[in-house]
C-alpha atoms as a PDB file:
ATOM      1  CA  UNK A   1     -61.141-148.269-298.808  1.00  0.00           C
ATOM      2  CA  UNK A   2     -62.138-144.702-299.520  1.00  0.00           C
ATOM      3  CA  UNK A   3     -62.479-144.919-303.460  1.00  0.00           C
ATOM      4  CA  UNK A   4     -64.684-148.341-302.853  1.00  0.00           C
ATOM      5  CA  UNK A   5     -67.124-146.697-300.545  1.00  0.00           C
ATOM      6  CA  UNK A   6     -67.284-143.558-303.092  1.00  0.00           C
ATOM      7  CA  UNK A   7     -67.954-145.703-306.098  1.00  0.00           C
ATOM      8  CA  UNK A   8     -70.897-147.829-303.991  1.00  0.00           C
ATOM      9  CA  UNK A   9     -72.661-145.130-302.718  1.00  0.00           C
ATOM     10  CA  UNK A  10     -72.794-143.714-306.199  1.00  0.00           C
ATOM     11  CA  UNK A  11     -74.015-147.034-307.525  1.00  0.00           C
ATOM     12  CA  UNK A  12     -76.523-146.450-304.649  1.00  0.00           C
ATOM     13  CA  UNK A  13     -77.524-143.112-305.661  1.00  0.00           C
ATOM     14  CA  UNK A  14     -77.577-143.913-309.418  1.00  0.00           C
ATOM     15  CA  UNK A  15     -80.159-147.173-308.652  1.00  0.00           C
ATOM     16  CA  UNK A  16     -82.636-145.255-306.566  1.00  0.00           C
ATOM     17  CA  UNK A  17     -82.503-142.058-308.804  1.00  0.00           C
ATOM     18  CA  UNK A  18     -83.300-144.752-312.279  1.00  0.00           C
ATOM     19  CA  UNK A  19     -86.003-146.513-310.104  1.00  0.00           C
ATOM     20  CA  UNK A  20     -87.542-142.942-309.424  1.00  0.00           C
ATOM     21  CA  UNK A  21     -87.594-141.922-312.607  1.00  0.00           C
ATOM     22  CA  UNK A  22     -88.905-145.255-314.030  1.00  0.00           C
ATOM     23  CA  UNK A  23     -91.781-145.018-311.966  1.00  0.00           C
ATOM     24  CA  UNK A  24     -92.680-141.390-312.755  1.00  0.00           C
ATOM     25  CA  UNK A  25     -92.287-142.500-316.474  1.00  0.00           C
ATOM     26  CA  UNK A  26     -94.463-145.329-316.099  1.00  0.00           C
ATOM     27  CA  UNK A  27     -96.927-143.183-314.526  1.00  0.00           C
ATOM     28  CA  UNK A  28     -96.981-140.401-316.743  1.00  0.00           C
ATOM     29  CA  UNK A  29     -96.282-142.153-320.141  1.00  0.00           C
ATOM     30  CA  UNK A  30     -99.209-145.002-318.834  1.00  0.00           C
ATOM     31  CA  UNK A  31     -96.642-147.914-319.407  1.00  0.00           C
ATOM     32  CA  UNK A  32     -97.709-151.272-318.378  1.00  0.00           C
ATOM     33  CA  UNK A  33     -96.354-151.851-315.044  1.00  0.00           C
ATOM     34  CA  UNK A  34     -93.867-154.626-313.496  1.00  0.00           C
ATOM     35  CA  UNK A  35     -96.029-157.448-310.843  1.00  0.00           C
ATOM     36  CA  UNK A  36     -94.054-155.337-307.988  1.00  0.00           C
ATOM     37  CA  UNK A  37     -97.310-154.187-306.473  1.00  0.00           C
ATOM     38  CA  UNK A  38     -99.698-157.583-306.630  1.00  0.00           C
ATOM     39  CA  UNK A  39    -100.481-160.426-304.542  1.00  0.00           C
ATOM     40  CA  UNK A  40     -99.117-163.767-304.983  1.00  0.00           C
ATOM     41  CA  UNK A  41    -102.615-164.664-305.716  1.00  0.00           C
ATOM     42  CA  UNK A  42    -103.516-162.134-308.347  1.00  0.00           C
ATOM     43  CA  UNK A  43    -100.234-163.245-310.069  1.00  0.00           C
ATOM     44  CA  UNK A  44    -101.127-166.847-309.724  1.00  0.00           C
ATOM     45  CA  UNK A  45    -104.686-165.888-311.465  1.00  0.00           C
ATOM     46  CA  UNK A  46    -103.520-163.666-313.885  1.00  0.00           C
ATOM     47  CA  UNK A  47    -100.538-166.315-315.022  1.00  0.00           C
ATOM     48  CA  UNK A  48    -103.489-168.688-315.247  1.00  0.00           C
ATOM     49  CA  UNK A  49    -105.839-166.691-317.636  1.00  0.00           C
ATOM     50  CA  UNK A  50    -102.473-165.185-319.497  1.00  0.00           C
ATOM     51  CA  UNK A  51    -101.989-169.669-320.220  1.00  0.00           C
ATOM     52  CA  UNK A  52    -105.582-169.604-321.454  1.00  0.00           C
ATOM     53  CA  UNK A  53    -105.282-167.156-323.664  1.00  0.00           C
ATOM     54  CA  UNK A  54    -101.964-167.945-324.511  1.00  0.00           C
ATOM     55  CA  UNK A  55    -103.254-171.952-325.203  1.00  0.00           C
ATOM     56  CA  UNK A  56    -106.368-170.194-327.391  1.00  0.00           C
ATOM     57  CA  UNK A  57    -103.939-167.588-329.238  1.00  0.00           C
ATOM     58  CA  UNK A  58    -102.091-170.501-330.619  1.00  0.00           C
ATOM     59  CA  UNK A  59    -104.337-172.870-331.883  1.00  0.00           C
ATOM     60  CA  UNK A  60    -105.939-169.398-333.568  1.00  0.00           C
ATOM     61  CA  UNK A  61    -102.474-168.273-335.099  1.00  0.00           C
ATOM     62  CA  UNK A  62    -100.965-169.125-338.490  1.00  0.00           C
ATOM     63  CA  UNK A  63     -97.367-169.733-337.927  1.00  0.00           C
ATOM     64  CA  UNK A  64     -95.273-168.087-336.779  1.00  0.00           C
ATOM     65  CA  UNK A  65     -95.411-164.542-338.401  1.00  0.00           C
ATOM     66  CA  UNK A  66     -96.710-163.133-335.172  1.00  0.00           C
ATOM     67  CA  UNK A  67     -94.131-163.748-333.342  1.00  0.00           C
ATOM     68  CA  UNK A  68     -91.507-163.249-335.638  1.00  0.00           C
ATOM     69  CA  UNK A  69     -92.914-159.555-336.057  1.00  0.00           C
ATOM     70  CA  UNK A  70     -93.290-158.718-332.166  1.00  0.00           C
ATOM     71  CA  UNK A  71     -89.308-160.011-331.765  1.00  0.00           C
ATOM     72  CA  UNK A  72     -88.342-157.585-335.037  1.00  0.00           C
ATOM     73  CA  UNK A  73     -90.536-154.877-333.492  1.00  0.00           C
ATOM     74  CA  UNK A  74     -88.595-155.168-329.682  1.00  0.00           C
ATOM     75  CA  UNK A  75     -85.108-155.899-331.419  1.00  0.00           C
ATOM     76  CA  UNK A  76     -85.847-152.073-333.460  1.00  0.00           C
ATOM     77  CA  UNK A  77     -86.929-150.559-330.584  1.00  0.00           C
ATOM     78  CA  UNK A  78     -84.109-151.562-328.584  1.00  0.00           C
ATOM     79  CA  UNK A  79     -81.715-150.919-330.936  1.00  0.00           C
ATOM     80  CA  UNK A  80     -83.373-147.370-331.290  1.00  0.00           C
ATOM     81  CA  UNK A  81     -82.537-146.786-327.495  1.00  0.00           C
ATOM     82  CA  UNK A  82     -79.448-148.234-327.188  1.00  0.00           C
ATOM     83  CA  UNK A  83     -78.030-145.722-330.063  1.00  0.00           C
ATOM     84  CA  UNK A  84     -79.732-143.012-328.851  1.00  0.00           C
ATOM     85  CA  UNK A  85     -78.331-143.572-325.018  1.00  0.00           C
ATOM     86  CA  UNK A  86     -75.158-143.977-327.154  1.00  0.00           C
ATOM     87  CA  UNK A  87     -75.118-140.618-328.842  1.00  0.00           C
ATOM     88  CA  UNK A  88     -76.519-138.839-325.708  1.00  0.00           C
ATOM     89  CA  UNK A  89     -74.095-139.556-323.272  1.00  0.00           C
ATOM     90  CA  UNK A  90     -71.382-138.913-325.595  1.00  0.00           C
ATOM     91  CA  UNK A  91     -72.282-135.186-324.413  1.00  0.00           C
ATOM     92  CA  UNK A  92     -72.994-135.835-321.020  1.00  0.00           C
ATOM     93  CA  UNK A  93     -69.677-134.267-319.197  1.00  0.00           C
ATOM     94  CA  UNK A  94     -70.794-135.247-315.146  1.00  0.00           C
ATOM     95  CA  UNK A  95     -69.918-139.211-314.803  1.00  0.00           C
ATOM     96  CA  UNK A  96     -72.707-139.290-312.720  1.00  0.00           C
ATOM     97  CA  UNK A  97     -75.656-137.412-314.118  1.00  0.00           C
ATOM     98  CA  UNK A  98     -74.440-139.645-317.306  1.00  0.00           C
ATOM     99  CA  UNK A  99     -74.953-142.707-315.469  1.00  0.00           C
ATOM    100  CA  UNK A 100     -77.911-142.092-314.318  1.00  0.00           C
ATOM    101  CA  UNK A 101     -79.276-141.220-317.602  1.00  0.00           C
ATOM    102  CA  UNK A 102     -77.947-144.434-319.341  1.00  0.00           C
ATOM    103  CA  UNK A 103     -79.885-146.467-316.920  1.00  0.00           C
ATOM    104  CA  UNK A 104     -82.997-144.575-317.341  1.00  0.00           C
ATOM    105  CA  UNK A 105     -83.194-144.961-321.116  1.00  0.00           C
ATOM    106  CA  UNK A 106     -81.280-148.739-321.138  1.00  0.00           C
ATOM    107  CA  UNK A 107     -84.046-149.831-318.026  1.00  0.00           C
ATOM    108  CA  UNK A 108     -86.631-149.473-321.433  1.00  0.00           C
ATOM    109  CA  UNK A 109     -84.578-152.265-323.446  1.00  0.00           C
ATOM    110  CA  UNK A 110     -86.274-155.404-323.169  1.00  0.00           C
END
């Protein structure tokens, strides 16, 4: 019962240490932020205009090159951070302080 109750609390204390340093991230690096902090309708209205311009985006578009470039240009990037998380924590000794940093750099891989 004792190891259980060790290994959830630092699951715990590894979640709300990533989701503070997400949001400082976010906030200093300007990232675009998750819906967390919206109205259900301001997300109804923005899902609305995002179909709009979604609708007008395709009938402007030729093919599919677009696309096909913004899923190359996530795939790199996430590759990018996945290796470097990989190489990183290779030299992380603490279990814990390596945890947490895996799940700071992996919570970027979309």
């Amino acid at each position: 019962m004792g190891p259980a109750l060790l290994a959830l609390s630092e699951q715990l204390l590894v979640v709300i240490v990533v989701r503070g340093l997400r949001r400082q991230a976010v906030k200093v690096l300007h990232l675009p932020r998750n819906d967390q902090g919206k109205s259900q309708q301001e997300k109804m209205e923005e899902t609305e205009k995002e179909k709009e311009k979604a609708a007008v985006n395709e009938e402007q578009q030729e093919g599919t090159g677009l696309r096909v470039r913004h899923a190359v240009t996530n795939f790199v990037i996430s590759s990018a951070l996945a290796y470097l998380d990989g190489r990183l924590c290779r030299h992380i000794p603490n279990t814990l302080v390596r945890r947490i940093v895996s799940g700071f750099l992996l919570s970027f891989v979309e």
